[in-house]
Every structure is written in structure tokens, then in C-alpha cells.
C-alpha atoms as a PDB file:
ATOM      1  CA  UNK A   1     -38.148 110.637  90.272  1.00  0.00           C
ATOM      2  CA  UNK A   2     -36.429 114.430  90.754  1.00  0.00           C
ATOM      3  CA  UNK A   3     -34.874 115.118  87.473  1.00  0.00           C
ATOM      4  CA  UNK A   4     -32.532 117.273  89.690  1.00  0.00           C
ATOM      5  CA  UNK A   5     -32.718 117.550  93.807  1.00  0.00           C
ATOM      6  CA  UNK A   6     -34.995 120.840  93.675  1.00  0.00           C
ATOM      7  CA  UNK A   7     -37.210 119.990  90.835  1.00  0.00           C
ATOM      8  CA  UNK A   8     -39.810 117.886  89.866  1.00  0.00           C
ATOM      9  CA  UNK A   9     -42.594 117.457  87.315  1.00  0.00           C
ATOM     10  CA  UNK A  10     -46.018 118.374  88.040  1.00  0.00           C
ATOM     11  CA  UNK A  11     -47.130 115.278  86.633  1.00  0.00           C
ATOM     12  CA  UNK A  12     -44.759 113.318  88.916  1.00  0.00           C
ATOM     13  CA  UNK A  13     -46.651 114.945  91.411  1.00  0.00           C
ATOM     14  CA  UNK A  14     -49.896 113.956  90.663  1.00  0.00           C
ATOM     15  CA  UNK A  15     -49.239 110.480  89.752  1.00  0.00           C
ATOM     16  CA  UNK A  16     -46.710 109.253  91.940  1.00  0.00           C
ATOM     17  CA  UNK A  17     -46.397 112.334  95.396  1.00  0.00           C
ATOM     18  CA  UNK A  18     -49.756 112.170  95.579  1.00  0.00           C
ATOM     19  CA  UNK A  19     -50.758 108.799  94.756  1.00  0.00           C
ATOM     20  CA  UNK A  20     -48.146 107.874  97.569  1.00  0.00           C
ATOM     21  CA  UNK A  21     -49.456 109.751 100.440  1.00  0.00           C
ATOM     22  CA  UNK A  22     -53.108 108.828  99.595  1.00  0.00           C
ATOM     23  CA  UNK A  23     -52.047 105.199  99.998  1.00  0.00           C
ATOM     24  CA  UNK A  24     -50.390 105.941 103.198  1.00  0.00           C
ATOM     25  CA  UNK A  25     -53.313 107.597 104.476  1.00  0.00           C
ATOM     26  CA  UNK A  26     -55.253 104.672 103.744  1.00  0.00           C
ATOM     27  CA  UNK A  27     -52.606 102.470 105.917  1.00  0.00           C
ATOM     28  CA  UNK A  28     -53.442 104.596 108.641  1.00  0.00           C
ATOM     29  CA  UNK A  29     -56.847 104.813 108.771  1.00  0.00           C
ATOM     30  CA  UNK A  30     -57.572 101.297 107.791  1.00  0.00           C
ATOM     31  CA  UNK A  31     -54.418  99.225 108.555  1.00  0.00           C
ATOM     32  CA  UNK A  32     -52.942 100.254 111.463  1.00  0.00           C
ATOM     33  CA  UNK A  33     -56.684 101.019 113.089  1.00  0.00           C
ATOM     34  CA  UNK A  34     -57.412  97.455 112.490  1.00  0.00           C
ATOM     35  CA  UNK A  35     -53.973  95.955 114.452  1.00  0.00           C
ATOM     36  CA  UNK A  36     -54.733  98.445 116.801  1.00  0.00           C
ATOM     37  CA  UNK A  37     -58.310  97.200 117.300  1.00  0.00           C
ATOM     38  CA  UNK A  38     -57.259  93.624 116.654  1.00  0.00           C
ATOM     39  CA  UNK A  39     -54.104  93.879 119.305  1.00  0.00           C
ATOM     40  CA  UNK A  40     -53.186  90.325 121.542  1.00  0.00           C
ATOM     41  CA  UNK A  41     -51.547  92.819 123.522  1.00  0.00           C
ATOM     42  CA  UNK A  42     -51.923  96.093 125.528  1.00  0.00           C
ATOM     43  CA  UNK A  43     -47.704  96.811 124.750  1.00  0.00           C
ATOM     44  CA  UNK A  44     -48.801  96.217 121.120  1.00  0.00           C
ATOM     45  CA  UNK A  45     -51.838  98.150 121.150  1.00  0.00           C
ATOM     46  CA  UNK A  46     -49.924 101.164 122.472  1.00  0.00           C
ATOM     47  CA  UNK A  47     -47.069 100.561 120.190  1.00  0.00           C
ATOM     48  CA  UNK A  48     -49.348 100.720 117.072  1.00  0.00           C
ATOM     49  CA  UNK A  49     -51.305 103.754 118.763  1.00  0.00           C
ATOM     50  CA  UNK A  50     -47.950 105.452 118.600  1.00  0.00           C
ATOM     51  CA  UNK A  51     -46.929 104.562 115.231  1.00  0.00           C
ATOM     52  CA  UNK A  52     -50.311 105.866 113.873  1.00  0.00           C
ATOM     53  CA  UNK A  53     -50.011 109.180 115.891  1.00  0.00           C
ATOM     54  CA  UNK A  54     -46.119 109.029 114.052  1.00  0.00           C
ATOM     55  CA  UNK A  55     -47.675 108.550 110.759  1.00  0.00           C
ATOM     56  CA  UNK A  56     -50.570 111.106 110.962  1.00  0.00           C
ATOM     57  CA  UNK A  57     -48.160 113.857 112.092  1.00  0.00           C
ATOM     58  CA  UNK A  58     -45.884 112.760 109.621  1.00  0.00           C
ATOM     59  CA  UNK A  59     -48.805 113.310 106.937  1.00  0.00           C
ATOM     60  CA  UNK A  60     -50.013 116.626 108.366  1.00  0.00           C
ATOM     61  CA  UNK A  61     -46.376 118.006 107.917  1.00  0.00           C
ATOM     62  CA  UNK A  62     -46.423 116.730 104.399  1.00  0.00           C
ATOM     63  CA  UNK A  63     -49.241 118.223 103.333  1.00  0.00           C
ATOM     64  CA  UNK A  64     -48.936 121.624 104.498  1.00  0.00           C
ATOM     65  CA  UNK A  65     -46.053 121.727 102.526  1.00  0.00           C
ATOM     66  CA  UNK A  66     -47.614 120.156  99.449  1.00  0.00           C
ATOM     67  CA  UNK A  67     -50.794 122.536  99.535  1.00  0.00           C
ATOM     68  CA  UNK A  68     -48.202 124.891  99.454  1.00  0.00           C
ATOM     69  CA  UNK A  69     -46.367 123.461  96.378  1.00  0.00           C
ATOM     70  CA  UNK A  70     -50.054 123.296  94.864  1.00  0.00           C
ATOM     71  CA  UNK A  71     -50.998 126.550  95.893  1.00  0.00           C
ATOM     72  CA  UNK A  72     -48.201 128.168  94.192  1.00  0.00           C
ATOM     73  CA  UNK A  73     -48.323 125.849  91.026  1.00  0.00           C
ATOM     74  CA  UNK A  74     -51.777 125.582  90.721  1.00  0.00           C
ATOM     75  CA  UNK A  75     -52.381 126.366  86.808  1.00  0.00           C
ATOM     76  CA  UNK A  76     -49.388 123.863  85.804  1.00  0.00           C
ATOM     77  CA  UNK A  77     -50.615 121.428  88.143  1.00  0.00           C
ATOM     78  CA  UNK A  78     -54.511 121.676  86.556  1.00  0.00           C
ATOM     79  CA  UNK A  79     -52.576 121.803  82.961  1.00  0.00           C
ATOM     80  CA  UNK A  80     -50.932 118.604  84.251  1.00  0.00           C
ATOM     81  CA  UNK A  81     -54.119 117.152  85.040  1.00  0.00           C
ATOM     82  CA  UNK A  82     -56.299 117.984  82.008  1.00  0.00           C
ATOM     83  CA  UNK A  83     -52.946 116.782  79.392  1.00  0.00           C
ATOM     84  CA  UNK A  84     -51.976 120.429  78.956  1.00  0.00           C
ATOM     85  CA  UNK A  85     -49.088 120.661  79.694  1.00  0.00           C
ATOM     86  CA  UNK A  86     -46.107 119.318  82.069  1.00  0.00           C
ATOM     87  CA  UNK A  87     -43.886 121.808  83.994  1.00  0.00           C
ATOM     88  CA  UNK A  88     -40.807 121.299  85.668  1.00  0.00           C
ATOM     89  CA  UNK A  89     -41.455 122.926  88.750  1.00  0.00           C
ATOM     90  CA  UNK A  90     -38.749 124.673  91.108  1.00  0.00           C
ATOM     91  CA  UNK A  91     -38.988 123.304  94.941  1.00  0.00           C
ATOM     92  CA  UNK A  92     -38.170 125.361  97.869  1.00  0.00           C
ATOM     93  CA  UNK A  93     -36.659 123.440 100.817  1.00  0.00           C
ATOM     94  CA  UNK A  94     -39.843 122.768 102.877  1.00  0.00           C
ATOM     95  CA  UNK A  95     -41.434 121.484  99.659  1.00  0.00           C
ATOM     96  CA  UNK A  96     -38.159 119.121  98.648  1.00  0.00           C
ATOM     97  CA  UNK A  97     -38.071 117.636 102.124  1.00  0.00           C
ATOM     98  CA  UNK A  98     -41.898 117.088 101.613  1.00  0.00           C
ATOM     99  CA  UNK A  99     -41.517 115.205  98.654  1.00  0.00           C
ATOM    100  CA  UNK A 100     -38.046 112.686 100.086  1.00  0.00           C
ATOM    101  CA  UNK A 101     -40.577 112.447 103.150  1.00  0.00           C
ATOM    102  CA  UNK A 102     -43.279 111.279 101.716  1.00  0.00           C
ATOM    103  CA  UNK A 103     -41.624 108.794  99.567  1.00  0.00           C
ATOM    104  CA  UNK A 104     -39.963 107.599 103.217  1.00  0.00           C
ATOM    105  CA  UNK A 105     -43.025 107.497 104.477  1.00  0.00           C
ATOM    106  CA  UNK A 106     -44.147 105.286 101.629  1.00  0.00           C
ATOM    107  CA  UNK A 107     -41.529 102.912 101.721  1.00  0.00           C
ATOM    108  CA  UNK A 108     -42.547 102.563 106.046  1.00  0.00           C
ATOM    109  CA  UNK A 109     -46.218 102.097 105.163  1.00  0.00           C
ATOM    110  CA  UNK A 110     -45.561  99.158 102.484  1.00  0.00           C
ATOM    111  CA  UNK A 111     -43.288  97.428 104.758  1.00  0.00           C
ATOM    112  CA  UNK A 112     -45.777  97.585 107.650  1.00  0.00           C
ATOM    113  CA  UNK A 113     -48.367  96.398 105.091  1.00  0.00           C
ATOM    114  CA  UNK A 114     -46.297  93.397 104.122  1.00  0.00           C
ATOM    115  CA  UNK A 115     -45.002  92.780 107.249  1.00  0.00           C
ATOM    116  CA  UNK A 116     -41.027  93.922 107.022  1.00  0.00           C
END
């Protein structure tokens, strides 16, 4: 996905960063709120309770970092988006450990989802 370990393509971004996190913030609010609701178990009930506090924090920390990507990209992003263009765009460290962490975070969600 990184062409090298502090770059990345806005379009890479769009489609795959963000199309990752949005289906991890799906997991949360609809997955995990349903095992929690749907629990045989108060241990397992407070297990998923914490996993889903894990996850949103996770997700908060992601995107603050990734508004901050957009913020400072925003014409090559919306030049991305329309088929104008697609920059390589230079990552600072917050922004590089966004991207790895949301791609972990990914990888947890779709193992939770299909029961790993």
C-alpha cells in the first residue's frame, strides 16, 4: 500500500484508509453493540463493552491524525476525488502510525466479524 514507509497516495487514501476505518466504525456501532446486547454472559458483556471502548478510542486517535493529513492535503485529496490528479503525499510520524493503525485495526475488526 505505502510506496515507501512515509508516503502514500491520496487516492490510496480515499479508497482503501478511509474505506477501512468506515468499515470498522460500522463493526463498532453495529457488531460489537449487537454481542454486547445479545451477551449469554455478564463476563462477556463486559468483555465486549471493553473491546468497543478499545476500538472507539482506537478510531478517535486515528482520525485526529487523518483530519490532519486531510487538512493539510486537502486540494490533492479533492483532485483525487474528482480524477484530477493523484499525489504522492509526504506523512509525518503521527500521520504514518495513523495509517499502519488503522490497517491493524482493520485486520482486528474482520477477524472479530468472522469469528478469528
Amino acid at each position: 500500500m505505502l510506496p515507501e514507509p512515509n508516503t502514500i497516495t491520496a487516492k490510496c487514501i480515499l479508497d482503501d484508509v478511509l474505506t477501512k476505518l468506515k468499515a470498522v466504525e460500522n463493526l463498532v456501532n453495529n457488531t460489537l453493540s449487537q454481542l454486547i446486547a445479545q451477551a449469554p454472559s455478564d463476563e462477556t458483556r463486559i468483555r465486549n463493552e471493553l473491546l468497543q471502548q478499545e476500538f472507539e478510542l482506537e478510531i478517535t486517535m486515528i482520525r485526529m491524525n487523518l483530519d490532519h493529513l486531510m487538512d493539510r492535503y486537502a486540494q490533492e485529496l479533492h483532485d483525487a476525488a474528482t480524477g484530477a490528479g493523484n499525489a504522492v503525499l509526504l506523512l509525518d510520524r503521527h500521520e504514518q502510525f495513523a495509517i499502519q493503525s488503522a490497517n491493524a485495526l482493520y485486520q482486528r475488526a474482520r477477524a472479530i466479524q468472522t469469528g478469528e
